[in-house]
N, C-alpha and C. Protein backbone atom coordinates (compact mmCIF):
# COMPACT_ATOMS: atom_id res chain seq x y z
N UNK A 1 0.86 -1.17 0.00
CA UNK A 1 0.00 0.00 0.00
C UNK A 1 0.91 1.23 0.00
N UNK A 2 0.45 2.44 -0.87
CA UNK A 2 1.18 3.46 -1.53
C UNK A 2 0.98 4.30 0.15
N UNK A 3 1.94 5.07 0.37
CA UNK A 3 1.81 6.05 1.46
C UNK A 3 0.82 6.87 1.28
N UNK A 4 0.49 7.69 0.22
CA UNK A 4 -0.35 8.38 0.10
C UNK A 4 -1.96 8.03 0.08
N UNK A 5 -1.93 6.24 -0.45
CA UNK A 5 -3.22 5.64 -0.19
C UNK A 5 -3.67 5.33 1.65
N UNK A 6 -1.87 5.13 2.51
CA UNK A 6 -2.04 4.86 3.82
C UNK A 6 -3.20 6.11 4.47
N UNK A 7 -2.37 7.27 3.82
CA UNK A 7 -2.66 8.84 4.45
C UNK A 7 -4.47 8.97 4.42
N UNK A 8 -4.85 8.70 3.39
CA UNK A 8 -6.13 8.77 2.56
C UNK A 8 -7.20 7.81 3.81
N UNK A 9 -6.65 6.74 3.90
CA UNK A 9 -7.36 5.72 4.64
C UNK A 9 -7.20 6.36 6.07
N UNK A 10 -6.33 6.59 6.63
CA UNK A 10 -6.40 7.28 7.77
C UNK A 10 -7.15 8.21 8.03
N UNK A 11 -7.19 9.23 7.12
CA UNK A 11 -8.03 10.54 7.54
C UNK A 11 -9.57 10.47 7.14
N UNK A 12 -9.74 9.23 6.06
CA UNK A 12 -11.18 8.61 5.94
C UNK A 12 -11.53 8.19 7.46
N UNK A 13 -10.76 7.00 7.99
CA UNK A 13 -11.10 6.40 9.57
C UNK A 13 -11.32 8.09 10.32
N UNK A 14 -10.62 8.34 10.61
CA UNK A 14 -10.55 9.36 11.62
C UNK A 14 -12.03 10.37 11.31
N UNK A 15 -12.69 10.95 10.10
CA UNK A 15 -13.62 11.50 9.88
C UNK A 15 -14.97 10.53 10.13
N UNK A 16 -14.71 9.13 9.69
CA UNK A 16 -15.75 8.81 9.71
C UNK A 16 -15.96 8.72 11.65
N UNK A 17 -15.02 8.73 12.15
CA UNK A 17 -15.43 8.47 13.71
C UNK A 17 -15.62 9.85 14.17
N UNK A 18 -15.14 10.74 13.89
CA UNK A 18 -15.75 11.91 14.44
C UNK A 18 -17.13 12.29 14.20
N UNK A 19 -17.53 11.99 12.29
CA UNK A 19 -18.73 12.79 12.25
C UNK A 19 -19.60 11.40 12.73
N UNK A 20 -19.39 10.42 12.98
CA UNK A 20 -20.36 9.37 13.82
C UNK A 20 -20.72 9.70 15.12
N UNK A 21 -20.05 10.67 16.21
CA UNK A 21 -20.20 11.09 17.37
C UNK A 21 -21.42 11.89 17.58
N UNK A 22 -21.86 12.19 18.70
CA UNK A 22 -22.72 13.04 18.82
C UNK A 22 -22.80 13.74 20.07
N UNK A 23 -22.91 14.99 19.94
CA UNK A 23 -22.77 15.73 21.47
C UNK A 23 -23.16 15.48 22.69
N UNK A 24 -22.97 15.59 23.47
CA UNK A 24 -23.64 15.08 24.69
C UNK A 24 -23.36 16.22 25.72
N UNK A 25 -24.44 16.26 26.67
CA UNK A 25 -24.79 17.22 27.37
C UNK A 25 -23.37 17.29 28.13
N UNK A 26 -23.43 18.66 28.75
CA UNK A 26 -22.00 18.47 29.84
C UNK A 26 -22.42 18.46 31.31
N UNK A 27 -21.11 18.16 32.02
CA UNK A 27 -21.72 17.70 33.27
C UNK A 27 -21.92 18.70 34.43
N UNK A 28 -22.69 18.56 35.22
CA UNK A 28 -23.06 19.64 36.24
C UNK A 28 -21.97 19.86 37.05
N UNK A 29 -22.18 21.44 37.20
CA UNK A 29 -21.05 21.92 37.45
C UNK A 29 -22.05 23.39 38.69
N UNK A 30 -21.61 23.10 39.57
CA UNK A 30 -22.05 23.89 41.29
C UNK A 30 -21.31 24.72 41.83
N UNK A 31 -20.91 25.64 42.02
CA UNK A 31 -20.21 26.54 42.57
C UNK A 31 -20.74 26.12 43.95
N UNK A 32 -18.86 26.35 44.83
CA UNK A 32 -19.06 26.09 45.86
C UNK A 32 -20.23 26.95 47.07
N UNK A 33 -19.74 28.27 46.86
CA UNK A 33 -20.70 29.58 47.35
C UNK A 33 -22.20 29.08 47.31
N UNK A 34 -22.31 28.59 45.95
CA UNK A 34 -24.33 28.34 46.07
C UNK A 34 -24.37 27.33 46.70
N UNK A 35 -23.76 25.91 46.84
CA UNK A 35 -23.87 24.80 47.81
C UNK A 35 -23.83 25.23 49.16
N UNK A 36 -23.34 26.24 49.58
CA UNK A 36 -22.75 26.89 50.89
C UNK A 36 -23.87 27.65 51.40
N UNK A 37 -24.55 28.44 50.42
CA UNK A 37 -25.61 29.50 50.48
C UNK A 37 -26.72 28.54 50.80
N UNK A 38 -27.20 27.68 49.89
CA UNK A 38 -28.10 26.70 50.13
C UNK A 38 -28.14 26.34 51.55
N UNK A 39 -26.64 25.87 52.11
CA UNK A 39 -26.94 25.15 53.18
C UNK A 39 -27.28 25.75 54.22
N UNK A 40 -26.78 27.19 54.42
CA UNK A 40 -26.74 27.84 55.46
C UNK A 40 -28.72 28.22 55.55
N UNK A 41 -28.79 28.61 54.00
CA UNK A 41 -30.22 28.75 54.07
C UNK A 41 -31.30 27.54 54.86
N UNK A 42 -31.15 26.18 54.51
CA UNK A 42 -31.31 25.07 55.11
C UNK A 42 -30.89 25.00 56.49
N UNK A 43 -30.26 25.39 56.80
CA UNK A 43 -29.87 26.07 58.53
C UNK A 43 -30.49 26.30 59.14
N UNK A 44 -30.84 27.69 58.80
CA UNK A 44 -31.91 28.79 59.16
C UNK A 44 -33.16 28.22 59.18
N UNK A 45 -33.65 27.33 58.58
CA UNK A 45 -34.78 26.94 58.57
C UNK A 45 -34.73 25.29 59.88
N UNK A 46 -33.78 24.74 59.23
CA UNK A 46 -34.14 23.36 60.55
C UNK A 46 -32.38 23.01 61.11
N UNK A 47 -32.04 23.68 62.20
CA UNK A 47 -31.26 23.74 62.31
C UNK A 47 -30.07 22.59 62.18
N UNK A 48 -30.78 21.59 63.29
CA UNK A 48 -30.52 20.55 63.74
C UNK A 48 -30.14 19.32 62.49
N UNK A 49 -30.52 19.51 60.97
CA UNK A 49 -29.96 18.59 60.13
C UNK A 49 -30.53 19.48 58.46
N UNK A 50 -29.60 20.37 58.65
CA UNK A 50 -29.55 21.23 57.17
C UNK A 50 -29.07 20.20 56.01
N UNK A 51 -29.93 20.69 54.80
CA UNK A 51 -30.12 19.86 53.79
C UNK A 51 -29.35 20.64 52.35
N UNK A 52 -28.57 20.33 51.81
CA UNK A 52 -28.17 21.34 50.38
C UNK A 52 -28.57 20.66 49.24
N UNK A 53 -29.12 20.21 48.85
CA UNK A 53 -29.41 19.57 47.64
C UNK A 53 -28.82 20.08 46.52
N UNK A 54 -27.53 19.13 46.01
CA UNK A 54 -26.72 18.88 44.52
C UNK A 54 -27.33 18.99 43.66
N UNK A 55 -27.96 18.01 43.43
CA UNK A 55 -28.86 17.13 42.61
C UNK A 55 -29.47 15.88 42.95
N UNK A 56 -30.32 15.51 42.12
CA UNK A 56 -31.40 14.69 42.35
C UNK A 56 -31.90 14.34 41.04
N UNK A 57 -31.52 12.73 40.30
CA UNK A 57 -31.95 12.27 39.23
C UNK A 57 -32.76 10.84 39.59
N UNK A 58 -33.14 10.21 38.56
CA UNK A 58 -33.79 8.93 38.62
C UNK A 58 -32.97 7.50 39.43
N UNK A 59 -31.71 7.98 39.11
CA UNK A 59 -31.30 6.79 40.03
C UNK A 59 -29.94 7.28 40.88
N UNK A 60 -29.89 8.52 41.60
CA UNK A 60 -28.76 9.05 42.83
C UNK A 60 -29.28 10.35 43.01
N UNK A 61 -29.04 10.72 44.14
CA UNK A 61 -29.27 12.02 44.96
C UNK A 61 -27.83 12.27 45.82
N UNK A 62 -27.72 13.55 45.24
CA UNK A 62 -26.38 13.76 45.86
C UNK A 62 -26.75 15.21 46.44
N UNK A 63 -26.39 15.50 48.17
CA UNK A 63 -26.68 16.46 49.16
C UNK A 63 -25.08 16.52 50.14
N UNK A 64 -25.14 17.95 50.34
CA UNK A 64 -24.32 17.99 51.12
C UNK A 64 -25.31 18.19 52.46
N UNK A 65 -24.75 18.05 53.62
CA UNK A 65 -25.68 17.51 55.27
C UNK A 65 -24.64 18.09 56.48
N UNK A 66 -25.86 18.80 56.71
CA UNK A 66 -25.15 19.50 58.05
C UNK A 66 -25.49 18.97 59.46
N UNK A 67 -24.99 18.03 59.77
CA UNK A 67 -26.07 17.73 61.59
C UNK A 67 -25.24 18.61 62.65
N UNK A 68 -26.40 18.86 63.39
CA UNK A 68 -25.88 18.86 64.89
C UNK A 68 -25.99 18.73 66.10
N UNK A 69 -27.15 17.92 65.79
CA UNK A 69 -27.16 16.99 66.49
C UNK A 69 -27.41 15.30 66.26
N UNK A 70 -27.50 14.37 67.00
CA UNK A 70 -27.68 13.06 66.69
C UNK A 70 -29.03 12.78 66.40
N UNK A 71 -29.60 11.79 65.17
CA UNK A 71 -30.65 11.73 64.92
C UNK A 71 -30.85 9.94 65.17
N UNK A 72 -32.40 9.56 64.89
CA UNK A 72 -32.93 8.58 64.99
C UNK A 72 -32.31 8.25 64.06
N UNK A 73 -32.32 6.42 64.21
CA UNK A 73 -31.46 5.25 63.12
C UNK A 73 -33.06 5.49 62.10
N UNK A 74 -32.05 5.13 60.75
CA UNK A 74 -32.59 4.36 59.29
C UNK A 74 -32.02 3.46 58.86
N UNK A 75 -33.09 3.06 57.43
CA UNK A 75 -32.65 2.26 56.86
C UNK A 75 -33.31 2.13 55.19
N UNK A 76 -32.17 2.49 54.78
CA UNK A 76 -32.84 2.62 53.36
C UNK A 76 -32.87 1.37 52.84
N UNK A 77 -34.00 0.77 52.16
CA UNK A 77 -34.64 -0.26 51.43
C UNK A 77 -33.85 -0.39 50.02
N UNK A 78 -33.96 1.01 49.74
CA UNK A 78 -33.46 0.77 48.13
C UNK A 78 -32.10 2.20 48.17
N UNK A 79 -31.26 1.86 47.76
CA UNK A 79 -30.43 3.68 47.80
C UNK A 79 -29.05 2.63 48.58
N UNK A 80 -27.75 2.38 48.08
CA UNK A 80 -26.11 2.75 48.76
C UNK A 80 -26.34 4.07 48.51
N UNK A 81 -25.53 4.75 50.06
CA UNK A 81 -25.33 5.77 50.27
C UNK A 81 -23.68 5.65 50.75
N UNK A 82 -22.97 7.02 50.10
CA UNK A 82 -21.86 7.43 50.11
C UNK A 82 -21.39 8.41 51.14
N UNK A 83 -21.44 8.43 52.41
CA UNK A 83 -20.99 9.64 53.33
C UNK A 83 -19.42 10.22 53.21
N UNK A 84 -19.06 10.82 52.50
CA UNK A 84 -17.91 12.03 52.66
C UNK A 84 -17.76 13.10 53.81
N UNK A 85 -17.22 12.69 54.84
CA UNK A 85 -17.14 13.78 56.00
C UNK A 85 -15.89 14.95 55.46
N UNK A 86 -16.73 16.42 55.43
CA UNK A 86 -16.05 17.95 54.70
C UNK A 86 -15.58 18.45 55.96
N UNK A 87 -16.47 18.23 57.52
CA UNK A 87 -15.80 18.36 58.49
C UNK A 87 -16.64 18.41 59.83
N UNK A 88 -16.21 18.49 60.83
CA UNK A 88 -16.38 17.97 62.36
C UNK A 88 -16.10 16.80 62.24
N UNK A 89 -16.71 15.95 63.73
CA UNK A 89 -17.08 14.75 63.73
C UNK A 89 -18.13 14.29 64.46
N UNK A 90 -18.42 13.32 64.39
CA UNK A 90 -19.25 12.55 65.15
C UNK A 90 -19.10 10.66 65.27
N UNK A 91 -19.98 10.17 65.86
CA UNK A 91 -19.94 8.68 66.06
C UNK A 91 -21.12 8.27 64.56
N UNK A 92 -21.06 7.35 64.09
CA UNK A 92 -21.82 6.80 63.39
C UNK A 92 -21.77 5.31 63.22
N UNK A 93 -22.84 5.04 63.16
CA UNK A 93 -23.22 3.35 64.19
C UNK A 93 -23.85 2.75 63.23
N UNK A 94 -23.14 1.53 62.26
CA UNK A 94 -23.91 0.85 61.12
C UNK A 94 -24.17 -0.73 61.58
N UNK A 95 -24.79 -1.22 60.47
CA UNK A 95 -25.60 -2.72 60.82
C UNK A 95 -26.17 -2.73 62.05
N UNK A 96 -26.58 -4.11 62.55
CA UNK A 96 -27.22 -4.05 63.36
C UNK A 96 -28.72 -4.27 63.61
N UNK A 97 -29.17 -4.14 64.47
CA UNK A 97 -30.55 -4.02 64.42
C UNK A 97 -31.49 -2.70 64.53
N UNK A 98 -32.54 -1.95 64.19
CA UNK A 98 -32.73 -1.03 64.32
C UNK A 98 -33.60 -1.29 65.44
N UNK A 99 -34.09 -0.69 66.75
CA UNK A 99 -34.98 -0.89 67.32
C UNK A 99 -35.68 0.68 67.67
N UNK A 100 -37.17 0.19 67.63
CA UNK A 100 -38.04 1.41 67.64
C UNK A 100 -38.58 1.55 68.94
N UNK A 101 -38.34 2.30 69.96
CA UNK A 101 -39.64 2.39 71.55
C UNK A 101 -40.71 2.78 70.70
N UNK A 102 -41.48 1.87 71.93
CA UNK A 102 -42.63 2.04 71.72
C UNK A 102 -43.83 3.10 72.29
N UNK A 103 -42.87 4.56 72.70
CA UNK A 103 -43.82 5.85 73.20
C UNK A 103 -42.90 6.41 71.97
N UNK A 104 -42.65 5.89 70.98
CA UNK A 104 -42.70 6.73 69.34
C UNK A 104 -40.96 7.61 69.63
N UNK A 105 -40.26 7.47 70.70
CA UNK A 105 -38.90 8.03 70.39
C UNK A 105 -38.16 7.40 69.19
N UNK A 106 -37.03 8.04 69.54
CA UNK A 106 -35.78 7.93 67.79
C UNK A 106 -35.21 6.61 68.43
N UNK A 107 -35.52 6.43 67.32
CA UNK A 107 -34.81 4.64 67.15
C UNK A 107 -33.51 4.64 66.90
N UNK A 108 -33.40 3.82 67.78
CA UNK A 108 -31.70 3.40 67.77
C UNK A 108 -31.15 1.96 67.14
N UNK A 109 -30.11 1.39 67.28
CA UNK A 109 -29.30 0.68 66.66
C UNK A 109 -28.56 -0.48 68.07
N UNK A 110 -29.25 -1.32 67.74
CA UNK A 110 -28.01 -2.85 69.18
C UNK A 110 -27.79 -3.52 67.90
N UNK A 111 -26.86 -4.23 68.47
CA UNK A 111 -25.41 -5.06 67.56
C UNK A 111 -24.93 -4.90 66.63
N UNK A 112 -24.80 -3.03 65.92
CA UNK A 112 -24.54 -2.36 65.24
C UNK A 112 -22.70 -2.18 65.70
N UNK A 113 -22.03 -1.37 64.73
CA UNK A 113 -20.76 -1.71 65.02
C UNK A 113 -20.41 0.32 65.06
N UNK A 114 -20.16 0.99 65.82
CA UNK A 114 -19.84 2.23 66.43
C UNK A 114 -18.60 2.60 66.19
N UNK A 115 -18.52 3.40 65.30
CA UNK A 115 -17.10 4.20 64.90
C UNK A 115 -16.94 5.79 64.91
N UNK A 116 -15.84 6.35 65.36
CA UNK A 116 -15.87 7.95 65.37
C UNK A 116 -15.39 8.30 63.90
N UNK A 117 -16.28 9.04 63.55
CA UNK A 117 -16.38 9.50 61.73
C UNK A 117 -15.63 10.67 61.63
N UNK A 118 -14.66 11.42 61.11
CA UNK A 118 -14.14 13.11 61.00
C UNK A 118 -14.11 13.21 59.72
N UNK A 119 -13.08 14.47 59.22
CA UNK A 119 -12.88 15.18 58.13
C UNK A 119 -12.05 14.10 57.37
N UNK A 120 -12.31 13.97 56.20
CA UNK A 120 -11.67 12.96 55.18
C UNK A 120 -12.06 11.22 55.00
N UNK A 121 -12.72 10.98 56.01
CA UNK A 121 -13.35 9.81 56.04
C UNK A 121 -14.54 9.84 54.85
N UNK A 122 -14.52 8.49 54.67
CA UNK A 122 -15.77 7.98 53.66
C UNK A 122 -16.20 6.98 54.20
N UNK A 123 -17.49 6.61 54.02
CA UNK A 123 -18.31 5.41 54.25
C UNK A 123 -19.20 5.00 53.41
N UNK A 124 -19.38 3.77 52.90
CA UNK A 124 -20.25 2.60 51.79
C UNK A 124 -21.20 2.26 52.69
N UNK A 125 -22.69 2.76 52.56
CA UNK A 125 -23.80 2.19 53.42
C UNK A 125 -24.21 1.41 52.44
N UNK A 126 -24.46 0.25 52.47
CA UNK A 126 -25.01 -0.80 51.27
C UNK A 126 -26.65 -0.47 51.47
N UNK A 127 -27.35 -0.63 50.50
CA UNK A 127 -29.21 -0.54 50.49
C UNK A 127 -29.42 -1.69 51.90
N UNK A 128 -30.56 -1.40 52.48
CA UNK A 128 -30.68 -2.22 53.50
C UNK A 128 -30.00 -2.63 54.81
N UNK A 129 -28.87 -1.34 54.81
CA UNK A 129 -27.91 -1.55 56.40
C UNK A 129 -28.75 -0.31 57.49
N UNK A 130 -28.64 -0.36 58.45
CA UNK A 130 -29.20 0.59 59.36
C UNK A 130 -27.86 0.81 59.64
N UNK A 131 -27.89 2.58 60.08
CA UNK A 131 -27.26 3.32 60.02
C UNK A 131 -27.87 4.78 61.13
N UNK A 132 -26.73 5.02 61.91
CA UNK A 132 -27.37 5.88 62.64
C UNK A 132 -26.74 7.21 63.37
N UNK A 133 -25.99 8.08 63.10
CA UNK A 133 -25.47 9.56 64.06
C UNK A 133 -25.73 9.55 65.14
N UNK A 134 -25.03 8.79 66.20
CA UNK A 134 -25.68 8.32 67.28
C UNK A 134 -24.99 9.68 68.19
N UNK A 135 -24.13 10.49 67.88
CA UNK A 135 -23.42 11.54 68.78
C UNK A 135 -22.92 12.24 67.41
N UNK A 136 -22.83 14.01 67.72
CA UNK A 136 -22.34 14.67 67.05
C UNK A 136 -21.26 15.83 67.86
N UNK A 137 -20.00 15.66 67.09
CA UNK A 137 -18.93 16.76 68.16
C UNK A 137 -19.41 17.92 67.90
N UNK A 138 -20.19 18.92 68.43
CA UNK A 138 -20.22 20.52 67.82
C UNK A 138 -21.52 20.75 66.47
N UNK A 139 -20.61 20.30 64.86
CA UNK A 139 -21.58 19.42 64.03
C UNK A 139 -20.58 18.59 63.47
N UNK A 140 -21.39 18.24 62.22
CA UNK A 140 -20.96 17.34 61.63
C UNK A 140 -21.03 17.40 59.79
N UNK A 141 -20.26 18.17 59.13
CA UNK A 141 -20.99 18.03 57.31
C UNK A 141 -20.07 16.98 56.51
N UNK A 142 -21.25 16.54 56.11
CA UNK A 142 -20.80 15.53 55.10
C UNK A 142 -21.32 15.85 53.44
N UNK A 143 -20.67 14.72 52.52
CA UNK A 143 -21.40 14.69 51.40
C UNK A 143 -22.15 13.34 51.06
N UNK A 144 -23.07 13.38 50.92
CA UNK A 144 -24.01 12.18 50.84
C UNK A 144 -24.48 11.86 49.53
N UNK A 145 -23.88 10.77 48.83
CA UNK A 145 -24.46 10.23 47.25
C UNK A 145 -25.10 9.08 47.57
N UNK A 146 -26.16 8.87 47.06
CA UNK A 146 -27.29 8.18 47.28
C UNK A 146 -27.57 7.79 45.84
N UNK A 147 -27.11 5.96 45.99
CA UNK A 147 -27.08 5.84 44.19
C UNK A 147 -28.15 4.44 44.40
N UNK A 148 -29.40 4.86 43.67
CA UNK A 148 -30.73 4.08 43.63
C UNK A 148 -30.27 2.90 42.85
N UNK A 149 -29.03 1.83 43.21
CA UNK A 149 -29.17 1.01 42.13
C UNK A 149 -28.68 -0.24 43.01
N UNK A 150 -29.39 -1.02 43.11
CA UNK A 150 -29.46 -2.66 43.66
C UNK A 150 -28.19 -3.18 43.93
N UNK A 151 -27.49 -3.31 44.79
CA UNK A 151 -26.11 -3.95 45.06
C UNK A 151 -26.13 -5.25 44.44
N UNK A 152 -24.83 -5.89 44.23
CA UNK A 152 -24.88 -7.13 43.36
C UNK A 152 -24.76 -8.28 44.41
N UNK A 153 -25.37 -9.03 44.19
CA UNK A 153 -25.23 -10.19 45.58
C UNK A 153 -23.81 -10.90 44.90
């Protein structure tokens, strides 16, 4: 094959893969200030566990979370959740059992496993683990991704 036929074939490949492409949206992009503004606004309103909402699609919700104090145990059914601690700390208490009193207080967590959470830590809540802020130092913000998609057995 002639060099100039190599050249020819090349820049055929290369066009035909470009004009085969097609644009695609770009990705969200948040300034820190409005995540910040949000939250503080979310503050002001419920102090005790401010909410910033990222985003929110069909299958993940991603929030930054302000506690400060300790809340009742959950347990999400469907949703791994991603906790990114941005800063304080607190205790956070996974697996286990969730148990509910029965004069309607915040449910807590026995034979759950209790760890002190800070700045730079991450945590993998799998769908279906109870999970609970059982103590908060001062507060506590994290980043929370919440990805709606079925763990693989």
């Amino acid at each position: 094959m002639s060099k100039t036929n190599l050249v020819g074939l090349i820049l055929f490949a290369f066009t035909t893969v470009v004009s085969a492409q097609t644009a695609v949206a770009p990705a969200l992009y948040m300034k820190a200030t409005d995540i910040a503004t949000a939250l503080e606004r979310a503050a002001a309103e419920r102090p005790s566990m401010a909410v910033s909402t990222i985003t929110t699609g069909e299958e993940y919700r991603i929030n930054l979370i302000r506690r400060t104090e300790a809340a009742g145990a959950i347990v999400h059914q469907r949703g791994t959740e991603l906790h990114f601690i941005t800063e304080g700390a607190g205790t956070l208490v996974t697996g286990g059992i969730v148990i509910r009193p029965a004069d309607g207080g915040r449910a807590t967590i026995e034979e759950g496993l209790a760890r002190r959470v800070s700045k730079g830590d991450a945590i993998l809540i799998p769908e279906g683990t109870p999970h609970w802020y059982s103590s908060v130092e001062g507060a506590i913000t994290y980043l929370e991704v919440r990805f709606n998609v079925a763990v693989a057995e």
